[in-house]
N, C-alpha and C. Protein backbone atom coordinates (compact mmCIF):
# COMPACT_ATOMS: atom_id res chain seq x y z
N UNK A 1 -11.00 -4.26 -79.40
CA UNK A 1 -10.02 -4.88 -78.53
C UNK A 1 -8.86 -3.91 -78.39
N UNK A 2 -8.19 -3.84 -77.25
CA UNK A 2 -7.30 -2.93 -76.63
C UNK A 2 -6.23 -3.97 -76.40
N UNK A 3 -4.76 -3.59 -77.29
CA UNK A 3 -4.01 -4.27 -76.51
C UNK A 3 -2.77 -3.11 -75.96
N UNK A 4 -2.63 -3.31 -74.95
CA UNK A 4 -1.39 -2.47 -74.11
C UNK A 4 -0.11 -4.21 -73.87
N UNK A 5 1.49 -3.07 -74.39
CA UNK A 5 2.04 -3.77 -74.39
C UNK A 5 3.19 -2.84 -73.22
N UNK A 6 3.88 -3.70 -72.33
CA UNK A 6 5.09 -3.05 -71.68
C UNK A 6 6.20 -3.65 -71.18
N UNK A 7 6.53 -3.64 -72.42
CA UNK A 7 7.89 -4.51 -72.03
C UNK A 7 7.83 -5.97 -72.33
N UNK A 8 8.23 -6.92 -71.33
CA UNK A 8 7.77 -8.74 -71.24
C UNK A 8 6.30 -8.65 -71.68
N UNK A 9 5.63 -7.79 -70.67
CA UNK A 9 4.17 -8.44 -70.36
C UNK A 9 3.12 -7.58 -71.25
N UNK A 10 2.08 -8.34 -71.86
CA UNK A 10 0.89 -7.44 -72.63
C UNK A 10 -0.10 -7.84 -71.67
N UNK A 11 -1.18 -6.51 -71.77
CA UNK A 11 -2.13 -6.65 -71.29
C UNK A 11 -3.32 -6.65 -72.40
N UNK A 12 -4.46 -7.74 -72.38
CA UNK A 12 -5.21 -7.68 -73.35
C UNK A 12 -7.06 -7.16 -72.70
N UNK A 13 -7.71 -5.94 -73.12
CA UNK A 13 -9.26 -6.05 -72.57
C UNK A 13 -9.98 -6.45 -73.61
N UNK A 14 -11.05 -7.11 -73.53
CA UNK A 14 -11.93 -7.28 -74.55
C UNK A 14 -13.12 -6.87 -73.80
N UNK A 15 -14.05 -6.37 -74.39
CA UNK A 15 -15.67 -6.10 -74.30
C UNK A 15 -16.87 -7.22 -73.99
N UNK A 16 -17.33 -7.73 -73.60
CA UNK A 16 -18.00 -8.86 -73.85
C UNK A 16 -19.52 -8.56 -73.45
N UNK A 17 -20.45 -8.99 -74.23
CA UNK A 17 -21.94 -8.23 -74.03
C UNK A 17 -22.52 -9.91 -73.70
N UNK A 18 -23.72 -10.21 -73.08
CA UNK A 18 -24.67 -11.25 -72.62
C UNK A 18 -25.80 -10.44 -72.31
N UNK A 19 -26.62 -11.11 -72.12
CA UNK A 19 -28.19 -11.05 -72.35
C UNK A 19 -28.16 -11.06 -70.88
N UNK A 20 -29.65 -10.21 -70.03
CA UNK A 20 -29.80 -10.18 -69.01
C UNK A 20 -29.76 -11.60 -67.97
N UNK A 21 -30.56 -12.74 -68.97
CA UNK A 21 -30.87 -14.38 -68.28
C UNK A 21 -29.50 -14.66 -68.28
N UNK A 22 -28.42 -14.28 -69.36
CA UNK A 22 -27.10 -15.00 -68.71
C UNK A 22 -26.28 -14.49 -67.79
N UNK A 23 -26.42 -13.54 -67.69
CA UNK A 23 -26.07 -12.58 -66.45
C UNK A 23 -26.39 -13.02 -64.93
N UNK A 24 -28.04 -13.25 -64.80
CA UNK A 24 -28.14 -13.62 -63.77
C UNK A 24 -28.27 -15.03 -63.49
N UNK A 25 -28.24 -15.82 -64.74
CA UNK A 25 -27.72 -17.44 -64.23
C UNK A 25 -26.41 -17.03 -63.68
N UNK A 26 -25.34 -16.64 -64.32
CA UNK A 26 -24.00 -16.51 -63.67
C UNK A 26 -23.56 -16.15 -62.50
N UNK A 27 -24.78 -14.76 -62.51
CA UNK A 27 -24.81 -14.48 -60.84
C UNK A 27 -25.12 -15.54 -59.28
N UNK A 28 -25.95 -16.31 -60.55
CA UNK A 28 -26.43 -16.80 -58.61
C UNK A 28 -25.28 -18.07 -59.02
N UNK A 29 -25.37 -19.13 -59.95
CA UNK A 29 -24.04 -19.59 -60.25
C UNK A 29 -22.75 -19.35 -59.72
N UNK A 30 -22.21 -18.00 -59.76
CA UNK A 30 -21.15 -17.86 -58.90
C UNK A 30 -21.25 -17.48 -57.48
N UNK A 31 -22.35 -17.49 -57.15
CA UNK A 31 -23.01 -16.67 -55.78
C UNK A 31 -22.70 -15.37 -55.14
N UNK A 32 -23.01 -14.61 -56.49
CA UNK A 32 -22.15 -13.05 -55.83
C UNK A 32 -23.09 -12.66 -54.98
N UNK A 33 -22.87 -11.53 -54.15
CA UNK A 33 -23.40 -10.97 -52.95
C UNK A 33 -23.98 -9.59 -53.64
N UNK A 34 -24.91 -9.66 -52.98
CA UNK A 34 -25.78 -8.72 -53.70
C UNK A 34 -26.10 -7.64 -52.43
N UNK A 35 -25.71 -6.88 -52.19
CA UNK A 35 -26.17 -5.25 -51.49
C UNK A 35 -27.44 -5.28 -51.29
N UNK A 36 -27.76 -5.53 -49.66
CA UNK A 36 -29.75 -5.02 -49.52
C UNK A 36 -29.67 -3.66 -49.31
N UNK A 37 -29.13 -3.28 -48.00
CA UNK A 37 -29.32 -2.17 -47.38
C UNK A 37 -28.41 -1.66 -46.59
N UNK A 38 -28.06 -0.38 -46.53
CA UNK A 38 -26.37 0.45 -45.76
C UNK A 38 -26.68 0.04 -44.51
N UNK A 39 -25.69 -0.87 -43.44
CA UNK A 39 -25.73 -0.61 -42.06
C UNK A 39 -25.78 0.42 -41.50
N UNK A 40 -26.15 0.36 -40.52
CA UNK A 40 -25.66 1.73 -39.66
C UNK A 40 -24.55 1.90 -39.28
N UNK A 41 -24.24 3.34 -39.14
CA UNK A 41 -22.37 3.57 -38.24
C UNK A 41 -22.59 2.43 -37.43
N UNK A 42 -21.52 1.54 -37.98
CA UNK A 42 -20.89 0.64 -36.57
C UNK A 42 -19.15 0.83 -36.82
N UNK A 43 -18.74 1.94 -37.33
CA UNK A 43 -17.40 1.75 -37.02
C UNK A 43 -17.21 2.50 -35.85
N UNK A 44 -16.97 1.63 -34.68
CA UNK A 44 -16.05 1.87 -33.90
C UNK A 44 -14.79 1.23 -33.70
N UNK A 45 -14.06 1.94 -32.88
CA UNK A 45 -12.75 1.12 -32.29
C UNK A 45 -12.67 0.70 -31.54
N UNK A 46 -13.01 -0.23 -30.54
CA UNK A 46 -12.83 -0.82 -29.27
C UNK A 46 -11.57 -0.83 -28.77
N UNK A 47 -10.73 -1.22 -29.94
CA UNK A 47 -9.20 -1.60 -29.26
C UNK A 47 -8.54 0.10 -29.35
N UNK A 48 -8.62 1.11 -29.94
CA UNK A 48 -8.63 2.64 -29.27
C UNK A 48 -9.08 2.96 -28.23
N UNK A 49 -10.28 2.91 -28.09
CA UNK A 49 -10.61 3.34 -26.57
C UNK A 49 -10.58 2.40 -25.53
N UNK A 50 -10.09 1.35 -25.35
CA UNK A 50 -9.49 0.57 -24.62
C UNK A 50 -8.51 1.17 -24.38
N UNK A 51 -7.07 1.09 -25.47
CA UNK A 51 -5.99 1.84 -25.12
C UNK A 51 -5.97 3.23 -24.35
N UNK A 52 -6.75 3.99 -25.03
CA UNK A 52 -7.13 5.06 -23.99
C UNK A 52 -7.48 5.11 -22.84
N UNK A 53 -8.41 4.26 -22.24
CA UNK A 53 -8.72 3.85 -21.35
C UNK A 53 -7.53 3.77 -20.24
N UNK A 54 -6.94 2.41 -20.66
CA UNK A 54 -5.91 2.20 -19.57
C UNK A 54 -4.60 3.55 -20.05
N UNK A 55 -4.62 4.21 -20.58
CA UNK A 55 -3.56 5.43 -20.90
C UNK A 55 -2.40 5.24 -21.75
N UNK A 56 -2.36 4.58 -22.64
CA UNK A 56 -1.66 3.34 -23.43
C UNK A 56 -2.14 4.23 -24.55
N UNK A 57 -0.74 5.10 -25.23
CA UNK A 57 -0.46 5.60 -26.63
C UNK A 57 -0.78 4.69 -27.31
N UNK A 58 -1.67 4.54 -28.65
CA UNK A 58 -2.28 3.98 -29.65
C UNK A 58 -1.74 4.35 -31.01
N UNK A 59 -0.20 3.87 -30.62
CA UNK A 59 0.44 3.95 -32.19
C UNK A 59 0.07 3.94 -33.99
N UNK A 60 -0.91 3.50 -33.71
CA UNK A 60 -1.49 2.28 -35.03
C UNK A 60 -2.71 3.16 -35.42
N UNK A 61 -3.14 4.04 -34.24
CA UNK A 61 -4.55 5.05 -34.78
C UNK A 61 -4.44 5.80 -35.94
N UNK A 62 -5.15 5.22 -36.35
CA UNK A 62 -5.29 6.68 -38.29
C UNK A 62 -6.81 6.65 -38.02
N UNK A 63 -7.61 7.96 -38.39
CA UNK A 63 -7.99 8.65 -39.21
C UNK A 63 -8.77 8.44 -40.59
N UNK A 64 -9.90 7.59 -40.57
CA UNK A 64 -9.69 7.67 -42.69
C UNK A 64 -11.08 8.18 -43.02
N UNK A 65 -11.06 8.99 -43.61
CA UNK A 65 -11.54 10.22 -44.22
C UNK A 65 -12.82 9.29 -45.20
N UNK A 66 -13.99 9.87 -44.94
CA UNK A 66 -14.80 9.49 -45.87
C UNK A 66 -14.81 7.52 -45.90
N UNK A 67 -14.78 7.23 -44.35
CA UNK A 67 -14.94 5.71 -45.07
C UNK A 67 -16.19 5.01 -45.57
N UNK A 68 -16.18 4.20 -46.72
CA UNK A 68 -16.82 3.77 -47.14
C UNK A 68 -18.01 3.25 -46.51
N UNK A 69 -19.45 2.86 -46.58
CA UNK A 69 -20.41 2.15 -46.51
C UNK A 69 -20.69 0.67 -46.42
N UNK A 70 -21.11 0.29 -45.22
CA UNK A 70 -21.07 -1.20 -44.86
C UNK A 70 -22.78 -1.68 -45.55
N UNK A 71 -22.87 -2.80 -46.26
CA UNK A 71 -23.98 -2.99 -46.68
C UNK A 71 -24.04 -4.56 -46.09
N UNK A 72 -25.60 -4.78 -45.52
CA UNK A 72 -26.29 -6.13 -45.20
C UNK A 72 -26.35 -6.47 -46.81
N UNK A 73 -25.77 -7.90 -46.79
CA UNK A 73 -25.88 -8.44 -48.20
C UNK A 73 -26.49 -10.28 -48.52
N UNK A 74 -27.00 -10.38 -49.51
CA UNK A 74 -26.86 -11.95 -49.48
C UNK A 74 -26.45 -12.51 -50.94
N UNK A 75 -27.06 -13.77 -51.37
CA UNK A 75 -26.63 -13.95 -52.18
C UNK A 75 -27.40 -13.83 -53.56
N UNK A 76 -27.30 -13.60 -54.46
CA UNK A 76 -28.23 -13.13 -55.78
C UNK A 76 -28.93 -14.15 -56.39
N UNK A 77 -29.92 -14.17 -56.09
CA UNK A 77 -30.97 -15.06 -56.51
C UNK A 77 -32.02 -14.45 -57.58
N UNK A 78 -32.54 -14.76 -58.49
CA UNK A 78 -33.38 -14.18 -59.59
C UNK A 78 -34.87 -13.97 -58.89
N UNK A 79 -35.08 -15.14 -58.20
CA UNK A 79 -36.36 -15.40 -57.77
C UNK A 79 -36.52 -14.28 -57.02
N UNK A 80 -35.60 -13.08 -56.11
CA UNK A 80 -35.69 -11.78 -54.97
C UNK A 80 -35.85 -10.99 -55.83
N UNK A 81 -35.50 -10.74 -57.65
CA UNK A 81 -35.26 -9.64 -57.40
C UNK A 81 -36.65 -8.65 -57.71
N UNK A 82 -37.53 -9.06 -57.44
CA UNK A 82 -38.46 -7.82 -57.39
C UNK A 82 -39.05 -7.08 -55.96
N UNK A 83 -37.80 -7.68 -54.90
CA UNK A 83 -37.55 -7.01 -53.69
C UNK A 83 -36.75 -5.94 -53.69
């Protein structure tokens, strides 16, 4: 156990180990989303090239480097996973 203290507030981590079956009761239990497969590029901007379009500076445009991966997902069921 790790405790970090700063000031008012402590922060406490503990470790906690479970068995694979309690893991995935919990999973579908809490219904986490489980990652099938990466979409394809669908980032576009519509509302950029719109602005462009009609010639309308696009204040708000950034840039972001390396964005992350969109994944088709559902929910974690035990019974899928040998899909």
């Amino acid at each position: 156990m790790l405790d970090v203290q700063d000031g008012d507030s402590a922060v406490h981590y503990a470790l906690l180990s479970a068995s694979w079956a309690v893991l995935c009761y919990y999973a579908e239990d809490l219904r986490l989303k489980l990652p099938l497969q990466e979409l394809p590029n669908q980032a576009s901007n519509w509302s950029a090239e719109l602005l462009a379009w009609l010639g309308i500076p696009n204040i708000m445009l950034e840039d972001v480097p390396d964005v992350p991966p969109e994944y088709y997902s559902c929910r974690f069921r035990v019974s899928k996973l040998p899909r």
